[in-house]
N, C-alpha and C. Protein backbone atom coordinates (compact mmCIF):
# COMPACT_ATOMS: atom_id res chain seq x y z
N UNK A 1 103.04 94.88 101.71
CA UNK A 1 101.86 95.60 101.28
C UNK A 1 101.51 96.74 102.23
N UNK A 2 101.85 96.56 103.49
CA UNK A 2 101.33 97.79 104.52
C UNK A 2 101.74 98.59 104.01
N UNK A 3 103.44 98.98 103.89
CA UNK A 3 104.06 100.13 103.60
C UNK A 3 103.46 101.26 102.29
N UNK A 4 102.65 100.18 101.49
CA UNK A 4 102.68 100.64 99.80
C UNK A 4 100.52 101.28 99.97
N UNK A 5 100.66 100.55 101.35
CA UNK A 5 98.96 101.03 101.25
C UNK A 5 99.36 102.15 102.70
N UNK A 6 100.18 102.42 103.39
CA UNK A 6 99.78 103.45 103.89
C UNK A 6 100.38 104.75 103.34
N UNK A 7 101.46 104.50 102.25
CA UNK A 7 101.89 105.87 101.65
C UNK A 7 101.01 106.02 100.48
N UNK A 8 99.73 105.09 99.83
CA UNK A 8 98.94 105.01 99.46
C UNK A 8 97.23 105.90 99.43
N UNK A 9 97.51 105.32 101.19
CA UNK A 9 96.40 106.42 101.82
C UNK A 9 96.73 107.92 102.52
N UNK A 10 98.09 107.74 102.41
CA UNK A 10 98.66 109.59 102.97
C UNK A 10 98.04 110.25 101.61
N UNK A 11 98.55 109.69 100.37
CA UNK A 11 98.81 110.35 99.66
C UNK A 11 97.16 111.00 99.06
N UNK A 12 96.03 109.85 98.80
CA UNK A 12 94.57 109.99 98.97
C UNK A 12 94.41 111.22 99.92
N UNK A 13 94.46 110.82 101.01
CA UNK A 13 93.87 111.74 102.45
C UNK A 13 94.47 113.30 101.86
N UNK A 14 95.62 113.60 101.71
CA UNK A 14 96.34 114.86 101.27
C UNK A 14 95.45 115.18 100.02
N UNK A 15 95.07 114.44 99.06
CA UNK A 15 94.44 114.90 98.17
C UNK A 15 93.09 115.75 98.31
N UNK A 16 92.48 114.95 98.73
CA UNK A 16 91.21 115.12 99.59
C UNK A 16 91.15 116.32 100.43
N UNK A 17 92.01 116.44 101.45
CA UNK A 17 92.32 117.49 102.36
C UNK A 17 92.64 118.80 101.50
N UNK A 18 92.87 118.80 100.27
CA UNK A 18 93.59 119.98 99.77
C UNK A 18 92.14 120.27 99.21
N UNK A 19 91.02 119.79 99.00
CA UNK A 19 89.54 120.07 98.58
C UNK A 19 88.78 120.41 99.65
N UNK A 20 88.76 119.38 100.93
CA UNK A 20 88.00 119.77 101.92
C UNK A 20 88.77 119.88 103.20
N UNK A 21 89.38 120.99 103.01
CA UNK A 21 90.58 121.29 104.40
C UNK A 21 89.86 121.43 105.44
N UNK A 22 88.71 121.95 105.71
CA UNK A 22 88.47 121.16 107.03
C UNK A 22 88.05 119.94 107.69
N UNK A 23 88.00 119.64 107.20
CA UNK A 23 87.31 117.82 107.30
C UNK A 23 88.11 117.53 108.20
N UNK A 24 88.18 116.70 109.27
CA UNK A 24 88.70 116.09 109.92
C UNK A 24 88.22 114.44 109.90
N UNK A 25 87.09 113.90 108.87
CA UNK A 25 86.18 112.86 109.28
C UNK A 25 87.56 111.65 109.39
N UNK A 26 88.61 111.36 108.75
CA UNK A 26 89.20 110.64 108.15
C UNK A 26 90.70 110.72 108.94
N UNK A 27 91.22 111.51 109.60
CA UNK A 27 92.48 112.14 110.21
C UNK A 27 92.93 110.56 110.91
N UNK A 28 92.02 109.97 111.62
CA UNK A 28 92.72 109.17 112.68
C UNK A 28 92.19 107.50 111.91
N UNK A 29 92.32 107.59 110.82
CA UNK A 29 92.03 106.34 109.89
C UNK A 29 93.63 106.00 108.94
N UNK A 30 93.60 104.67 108.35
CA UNK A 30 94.43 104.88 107.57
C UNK A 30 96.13 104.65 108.29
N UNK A 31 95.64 104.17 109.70
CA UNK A 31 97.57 103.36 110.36
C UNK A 31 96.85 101.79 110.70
N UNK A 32 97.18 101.66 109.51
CA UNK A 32 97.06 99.55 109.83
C UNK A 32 98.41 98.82 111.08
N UNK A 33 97.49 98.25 111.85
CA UNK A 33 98.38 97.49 112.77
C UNK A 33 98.69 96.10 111.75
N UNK A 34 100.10 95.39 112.49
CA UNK A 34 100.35 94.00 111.84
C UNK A 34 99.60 93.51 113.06
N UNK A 35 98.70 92.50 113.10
CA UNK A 35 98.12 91.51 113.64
C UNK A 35 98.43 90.11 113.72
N UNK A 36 98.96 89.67 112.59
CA UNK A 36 99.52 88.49 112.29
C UNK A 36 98.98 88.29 110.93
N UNK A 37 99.30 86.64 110.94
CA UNK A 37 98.52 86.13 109.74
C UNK A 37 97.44 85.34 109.47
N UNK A 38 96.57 85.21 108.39
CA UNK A 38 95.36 84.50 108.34
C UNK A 38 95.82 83.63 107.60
N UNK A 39 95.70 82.61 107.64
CA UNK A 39 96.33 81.40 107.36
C UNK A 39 95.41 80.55 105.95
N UNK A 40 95.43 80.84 105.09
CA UNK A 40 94.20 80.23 103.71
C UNK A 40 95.11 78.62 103.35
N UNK A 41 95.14 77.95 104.14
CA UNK A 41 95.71 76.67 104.12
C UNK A 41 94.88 75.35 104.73
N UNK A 42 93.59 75.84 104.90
CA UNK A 42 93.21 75.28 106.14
C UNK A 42 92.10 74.07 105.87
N UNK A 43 92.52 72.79 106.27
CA UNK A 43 91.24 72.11 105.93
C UNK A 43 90.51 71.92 107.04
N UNK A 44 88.97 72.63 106.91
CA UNK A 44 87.93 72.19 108.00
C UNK A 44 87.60 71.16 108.22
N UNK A 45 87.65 69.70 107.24
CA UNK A 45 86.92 68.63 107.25
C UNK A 45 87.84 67.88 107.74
N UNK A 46 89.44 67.82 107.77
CA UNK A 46 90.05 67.21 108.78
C UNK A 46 90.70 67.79 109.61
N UNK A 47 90.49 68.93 110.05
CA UNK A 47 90.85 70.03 110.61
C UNK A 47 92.13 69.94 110.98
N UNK A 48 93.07 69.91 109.76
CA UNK A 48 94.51 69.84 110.15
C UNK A 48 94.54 70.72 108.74
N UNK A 49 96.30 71.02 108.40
CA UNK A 49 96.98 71.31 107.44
C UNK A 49 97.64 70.34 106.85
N UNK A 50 97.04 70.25 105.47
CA UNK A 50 98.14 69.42 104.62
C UNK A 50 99.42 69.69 104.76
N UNK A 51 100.51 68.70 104.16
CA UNK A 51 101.48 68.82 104.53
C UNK A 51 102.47 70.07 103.85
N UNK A 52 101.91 69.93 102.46
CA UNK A 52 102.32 71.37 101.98
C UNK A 52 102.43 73.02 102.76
N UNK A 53 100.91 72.95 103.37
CA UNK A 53 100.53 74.19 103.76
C UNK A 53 101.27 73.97 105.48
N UNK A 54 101.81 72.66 105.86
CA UNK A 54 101.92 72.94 107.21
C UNK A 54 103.85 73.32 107.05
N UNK A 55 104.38 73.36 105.72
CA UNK A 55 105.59 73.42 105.79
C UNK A 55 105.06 74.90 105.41
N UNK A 56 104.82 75.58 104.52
CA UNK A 56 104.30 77.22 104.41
C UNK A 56 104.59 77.71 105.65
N UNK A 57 103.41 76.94 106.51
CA UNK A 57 103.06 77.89 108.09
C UNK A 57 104.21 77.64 108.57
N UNK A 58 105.12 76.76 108.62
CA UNK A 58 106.16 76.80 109.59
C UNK A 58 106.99 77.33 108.94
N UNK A 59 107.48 77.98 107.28
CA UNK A 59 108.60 79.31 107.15
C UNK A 59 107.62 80.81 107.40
N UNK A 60 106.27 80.78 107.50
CA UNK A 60 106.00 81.81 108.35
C UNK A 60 106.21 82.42 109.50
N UNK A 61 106.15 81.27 110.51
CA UNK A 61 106.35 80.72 111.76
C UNK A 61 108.06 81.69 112.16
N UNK A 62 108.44 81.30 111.32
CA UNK A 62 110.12 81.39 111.34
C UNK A 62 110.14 83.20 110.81
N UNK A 63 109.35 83.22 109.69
CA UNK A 63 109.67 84.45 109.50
C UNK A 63 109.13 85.81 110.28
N UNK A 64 108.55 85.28 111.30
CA UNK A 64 107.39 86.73 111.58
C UNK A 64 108.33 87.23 112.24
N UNK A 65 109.14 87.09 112.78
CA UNK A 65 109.48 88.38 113.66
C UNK A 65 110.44 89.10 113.15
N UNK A 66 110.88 88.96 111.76
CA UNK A 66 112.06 89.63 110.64
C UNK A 66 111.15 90.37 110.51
N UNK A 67 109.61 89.84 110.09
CA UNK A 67 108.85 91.05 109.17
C UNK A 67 107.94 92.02 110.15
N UNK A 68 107.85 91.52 111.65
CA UNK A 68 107.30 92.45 112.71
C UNK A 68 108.55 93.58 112.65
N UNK A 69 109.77 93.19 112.54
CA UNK A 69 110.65 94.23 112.54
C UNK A 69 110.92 94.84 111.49
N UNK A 70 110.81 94.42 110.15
CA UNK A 70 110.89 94.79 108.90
C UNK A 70 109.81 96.43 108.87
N UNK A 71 108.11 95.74 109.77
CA UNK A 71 107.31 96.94 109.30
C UNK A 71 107.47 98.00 110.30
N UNK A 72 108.10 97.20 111.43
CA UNK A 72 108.90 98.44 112.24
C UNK A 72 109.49 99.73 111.56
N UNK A 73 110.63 99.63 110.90
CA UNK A 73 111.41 100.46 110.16
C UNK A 73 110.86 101.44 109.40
N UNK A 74 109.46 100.08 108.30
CA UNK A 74 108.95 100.79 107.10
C UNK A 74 107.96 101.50 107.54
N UNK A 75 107.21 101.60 108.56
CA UNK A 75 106.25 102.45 108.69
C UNK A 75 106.38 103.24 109.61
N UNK A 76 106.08 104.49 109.94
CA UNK A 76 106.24 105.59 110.74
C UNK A 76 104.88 105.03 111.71
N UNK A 77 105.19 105.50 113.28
CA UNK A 77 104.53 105.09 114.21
C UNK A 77 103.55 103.10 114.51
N UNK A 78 104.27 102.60 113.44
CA UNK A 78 103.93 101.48 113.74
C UNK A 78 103.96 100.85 114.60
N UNK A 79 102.65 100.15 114.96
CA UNK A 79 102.96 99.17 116.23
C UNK A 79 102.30 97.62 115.92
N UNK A 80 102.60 97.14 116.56
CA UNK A 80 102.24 95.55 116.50
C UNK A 80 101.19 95.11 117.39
N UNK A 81 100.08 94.68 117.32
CA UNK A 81 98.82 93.96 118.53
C UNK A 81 98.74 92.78 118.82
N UNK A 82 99.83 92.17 118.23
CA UNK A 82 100.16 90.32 118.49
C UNK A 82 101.20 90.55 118.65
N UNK A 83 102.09 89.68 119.96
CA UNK A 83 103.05 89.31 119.86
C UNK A 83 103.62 88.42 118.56
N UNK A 84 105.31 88.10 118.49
CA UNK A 84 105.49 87.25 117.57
C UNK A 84 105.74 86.05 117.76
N UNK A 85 105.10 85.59 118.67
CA UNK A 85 104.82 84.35 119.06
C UNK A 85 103.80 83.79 118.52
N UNK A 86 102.38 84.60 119.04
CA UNK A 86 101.47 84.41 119.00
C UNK A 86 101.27 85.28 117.41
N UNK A 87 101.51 84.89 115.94
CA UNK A 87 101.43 85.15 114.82
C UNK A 87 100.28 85.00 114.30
N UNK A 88 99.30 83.42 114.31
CA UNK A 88 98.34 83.14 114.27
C UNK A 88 97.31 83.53 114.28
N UNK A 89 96.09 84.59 113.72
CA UNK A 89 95.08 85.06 114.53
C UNK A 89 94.22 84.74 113.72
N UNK A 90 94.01 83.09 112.75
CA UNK A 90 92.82 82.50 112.22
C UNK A 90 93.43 81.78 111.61
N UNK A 91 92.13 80.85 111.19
CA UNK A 91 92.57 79.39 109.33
C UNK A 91 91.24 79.88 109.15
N UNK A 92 91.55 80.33 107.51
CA UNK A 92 90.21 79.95 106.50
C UNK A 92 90.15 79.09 105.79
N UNK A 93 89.41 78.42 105.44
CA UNK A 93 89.28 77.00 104.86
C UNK A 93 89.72 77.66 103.27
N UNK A 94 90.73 76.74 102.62
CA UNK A 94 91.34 77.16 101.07
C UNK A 94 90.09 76.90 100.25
N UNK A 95 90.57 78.29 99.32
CA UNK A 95 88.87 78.95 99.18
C UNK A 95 89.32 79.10 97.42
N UNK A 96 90.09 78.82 96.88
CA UNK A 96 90.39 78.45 95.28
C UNK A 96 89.98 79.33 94.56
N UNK A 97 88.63 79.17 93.97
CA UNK A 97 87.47 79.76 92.74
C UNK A 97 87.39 80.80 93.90
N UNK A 98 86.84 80.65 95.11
CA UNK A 98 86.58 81.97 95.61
C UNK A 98 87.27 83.38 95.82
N UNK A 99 88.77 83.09 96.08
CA UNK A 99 89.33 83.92 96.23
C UNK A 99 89.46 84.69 94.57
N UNK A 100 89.81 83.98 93.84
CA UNK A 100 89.73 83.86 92.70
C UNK A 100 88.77 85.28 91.86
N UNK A 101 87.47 84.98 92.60
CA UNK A 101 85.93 85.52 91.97
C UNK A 101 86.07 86.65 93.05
N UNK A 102 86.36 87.05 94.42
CA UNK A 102 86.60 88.03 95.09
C UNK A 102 87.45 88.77 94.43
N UNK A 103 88.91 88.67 94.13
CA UNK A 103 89.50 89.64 93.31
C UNK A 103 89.35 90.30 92.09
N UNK A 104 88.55 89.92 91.21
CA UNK A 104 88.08 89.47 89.86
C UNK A 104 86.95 90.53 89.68
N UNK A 105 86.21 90.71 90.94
CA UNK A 105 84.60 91.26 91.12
C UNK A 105 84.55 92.09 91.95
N UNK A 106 85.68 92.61 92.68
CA UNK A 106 86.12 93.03 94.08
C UNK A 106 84.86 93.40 94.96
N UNK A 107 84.99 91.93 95.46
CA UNK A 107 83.55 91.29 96.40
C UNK A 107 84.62 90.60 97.51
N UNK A 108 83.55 91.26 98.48
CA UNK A 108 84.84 90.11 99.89
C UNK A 108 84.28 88.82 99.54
N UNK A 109 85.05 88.18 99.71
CA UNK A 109 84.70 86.94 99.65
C UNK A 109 83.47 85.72 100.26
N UNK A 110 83.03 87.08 101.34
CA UNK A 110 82.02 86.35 102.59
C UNK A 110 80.73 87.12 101.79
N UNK A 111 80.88 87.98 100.52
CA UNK A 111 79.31 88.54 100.46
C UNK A 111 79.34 87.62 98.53
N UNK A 112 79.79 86.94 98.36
CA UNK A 112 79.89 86.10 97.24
C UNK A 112 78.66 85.56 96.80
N UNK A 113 78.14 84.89 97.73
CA UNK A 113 76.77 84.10 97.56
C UNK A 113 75.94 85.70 97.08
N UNK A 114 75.71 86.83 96.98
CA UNK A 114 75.06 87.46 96.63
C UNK A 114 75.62 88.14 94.95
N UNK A 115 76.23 87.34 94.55
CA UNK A 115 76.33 87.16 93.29
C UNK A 115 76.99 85.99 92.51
N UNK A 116 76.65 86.19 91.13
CA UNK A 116 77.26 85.12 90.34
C UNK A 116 78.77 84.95 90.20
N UNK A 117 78.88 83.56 90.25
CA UNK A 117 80.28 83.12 89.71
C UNK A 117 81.09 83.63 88.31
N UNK A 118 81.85 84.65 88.82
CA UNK A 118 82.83 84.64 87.30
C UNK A 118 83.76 83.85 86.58
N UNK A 119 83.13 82.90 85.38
CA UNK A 119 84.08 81.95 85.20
C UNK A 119 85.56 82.03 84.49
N UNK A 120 85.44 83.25 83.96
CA UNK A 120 86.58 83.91 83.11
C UNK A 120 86.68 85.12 82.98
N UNK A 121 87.63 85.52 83.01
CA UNK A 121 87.87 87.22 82.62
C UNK A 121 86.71 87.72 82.07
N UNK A 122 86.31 86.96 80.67
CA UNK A 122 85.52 87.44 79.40
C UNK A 122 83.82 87.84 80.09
N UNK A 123 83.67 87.84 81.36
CA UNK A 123 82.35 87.75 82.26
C UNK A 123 81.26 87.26 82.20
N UNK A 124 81.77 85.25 81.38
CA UNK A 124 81.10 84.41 81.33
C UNK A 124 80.75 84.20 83.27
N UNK A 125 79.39 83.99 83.47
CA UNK A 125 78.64 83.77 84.54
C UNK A 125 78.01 82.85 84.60
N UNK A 126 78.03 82.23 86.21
CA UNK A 126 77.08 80.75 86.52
C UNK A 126 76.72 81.18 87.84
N UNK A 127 75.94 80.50 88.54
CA UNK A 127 75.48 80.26 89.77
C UNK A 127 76.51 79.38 90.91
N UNK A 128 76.96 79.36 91.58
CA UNK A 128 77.50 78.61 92.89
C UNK A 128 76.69 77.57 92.76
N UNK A 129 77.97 76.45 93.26
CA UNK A 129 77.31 75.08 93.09
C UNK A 129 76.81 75.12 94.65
N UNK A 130 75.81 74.27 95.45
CA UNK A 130 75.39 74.07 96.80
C UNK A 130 76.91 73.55 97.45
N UNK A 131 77.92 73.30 97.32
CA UNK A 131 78.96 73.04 98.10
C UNK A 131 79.65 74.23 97.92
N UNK A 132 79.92 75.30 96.65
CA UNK A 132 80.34 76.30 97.05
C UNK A 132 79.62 77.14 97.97
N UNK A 133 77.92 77.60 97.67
CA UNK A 133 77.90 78.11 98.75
C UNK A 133 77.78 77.82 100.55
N UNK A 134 77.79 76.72 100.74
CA UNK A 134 78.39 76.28 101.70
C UNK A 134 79.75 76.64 102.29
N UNK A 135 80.67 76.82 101.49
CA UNK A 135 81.81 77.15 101.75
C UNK A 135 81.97 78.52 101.94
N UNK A 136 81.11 79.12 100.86
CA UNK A 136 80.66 80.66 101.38
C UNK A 136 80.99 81.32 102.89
N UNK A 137 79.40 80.71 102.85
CA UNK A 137 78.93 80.94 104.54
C UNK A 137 80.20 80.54 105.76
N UNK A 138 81.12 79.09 105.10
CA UNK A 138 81.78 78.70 106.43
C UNK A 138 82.94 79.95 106.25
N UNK A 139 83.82 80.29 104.87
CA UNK A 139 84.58 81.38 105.03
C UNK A 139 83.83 82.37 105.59
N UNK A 140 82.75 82.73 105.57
CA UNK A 140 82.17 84.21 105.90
C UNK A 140 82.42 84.03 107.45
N UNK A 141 81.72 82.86 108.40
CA UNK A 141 81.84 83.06 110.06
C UNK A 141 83.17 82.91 110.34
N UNK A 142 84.08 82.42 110.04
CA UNK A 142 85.52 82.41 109.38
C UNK A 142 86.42 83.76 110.04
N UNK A 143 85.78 84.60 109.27
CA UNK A 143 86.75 86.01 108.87
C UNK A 143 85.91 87.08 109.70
N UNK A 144 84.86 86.52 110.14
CA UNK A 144 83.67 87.00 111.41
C UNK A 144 84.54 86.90 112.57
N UNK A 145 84.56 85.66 113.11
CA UNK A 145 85.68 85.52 114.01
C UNK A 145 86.91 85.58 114.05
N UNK A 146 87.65 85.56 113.36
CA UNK A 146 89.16 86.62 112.84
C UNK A 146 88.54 88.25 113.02
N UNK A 147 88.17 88.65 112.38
CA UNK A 147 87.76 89.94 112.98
C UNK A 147 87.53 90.53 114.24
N UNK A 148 86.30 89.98 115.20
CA UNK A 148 86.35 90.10 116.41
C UNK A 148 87.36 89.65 117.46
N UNK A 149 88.52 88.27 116.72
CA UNK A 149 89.71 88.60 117.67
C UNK A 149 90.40 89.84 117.52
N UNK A 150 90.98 90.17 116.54
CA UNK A 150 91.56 91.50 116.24
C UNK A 150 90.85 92.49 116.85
N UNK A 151 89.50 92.70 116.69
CA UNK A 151 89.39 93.87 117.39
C UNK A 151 89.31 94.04 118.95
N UNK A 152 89.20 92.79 119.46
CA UNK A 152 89.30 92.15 120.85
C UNK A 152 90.60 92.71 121.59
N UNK A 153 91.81 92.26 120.14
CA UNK A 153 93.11 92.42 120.96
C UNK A 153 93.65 93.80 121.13
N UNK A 154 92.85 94.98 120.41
CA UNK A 154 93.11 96.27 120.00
C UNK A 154 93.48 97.04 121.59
């Protein structure tokens, strides 16, 4: 996905630039680092990985440093802010309906509770049950702290 969103955003920015050629607001935006991965496998309540998701993480495990070198190649001036050792840089608790209703509504997933549940394409709507939004809030401090590591490690 990096490769396809940063020849994505050249191609935006050039657009843009050919309207407001002087602008500079935007010039040094738009080069995504690989950081690692966020891991949506994650159970908080026994704070382990099922066994499914712990065989996932371990062909991740295996694969990161093909694809640290993979985005090497594909992207011009790319660099990496995690080693590939250290791949890891969060678990969000598996988030089902949510992720689900984030793509669907294109709502991050942590500002959800400020709207209704989409139950189908057709934009039949309900309210969050009190355990979803619970789960809300725990993905939201979640991806709070995934964030401030990343920008920690910058």
């Amino acid at each position: 996905m990096l490769p396809q969103f940063v020849e994505d955003w050249n191609t935006g920015l050039s657009r843009f630039k050919s309207n407001n050629y002087g602008s500079t607001d935007y010039d040094g935006l738009g080069q995504p680092k690989y950081a690692g991965w966020i891991f949506n496998g994650y159970d908080t309540r026994s704070n382990k990985m099922l066994r499914a998701d712990r065989a996932h993480y371990e062909n991740i495990a295996l694969a990161n440093n093909r694809l640290a070198n993979n985005l090497s190649s594909n992207i011009k001036n790319y660099t990496s802010v995690k080693s590939a050792k250290d791949f890891n840089i969060g678990t969000v608790e598996d988030m089902n309906v949510l992720i689900q209703n984030s793509l669907w509504q294109s709502i991050p997933a942590s500002k959800l509770d400020k709207h209704q549940q989409v139950k189908n394409l057709t934009g039949d709507k309900q309210k969050w049950s009190v355990a979803q939004l619970t789960l809300i809030k725990k993905v939201s401090k979640q991806i709070e702290s995934i964030a401030n590591r990343m920008i920690a490690d910058l």
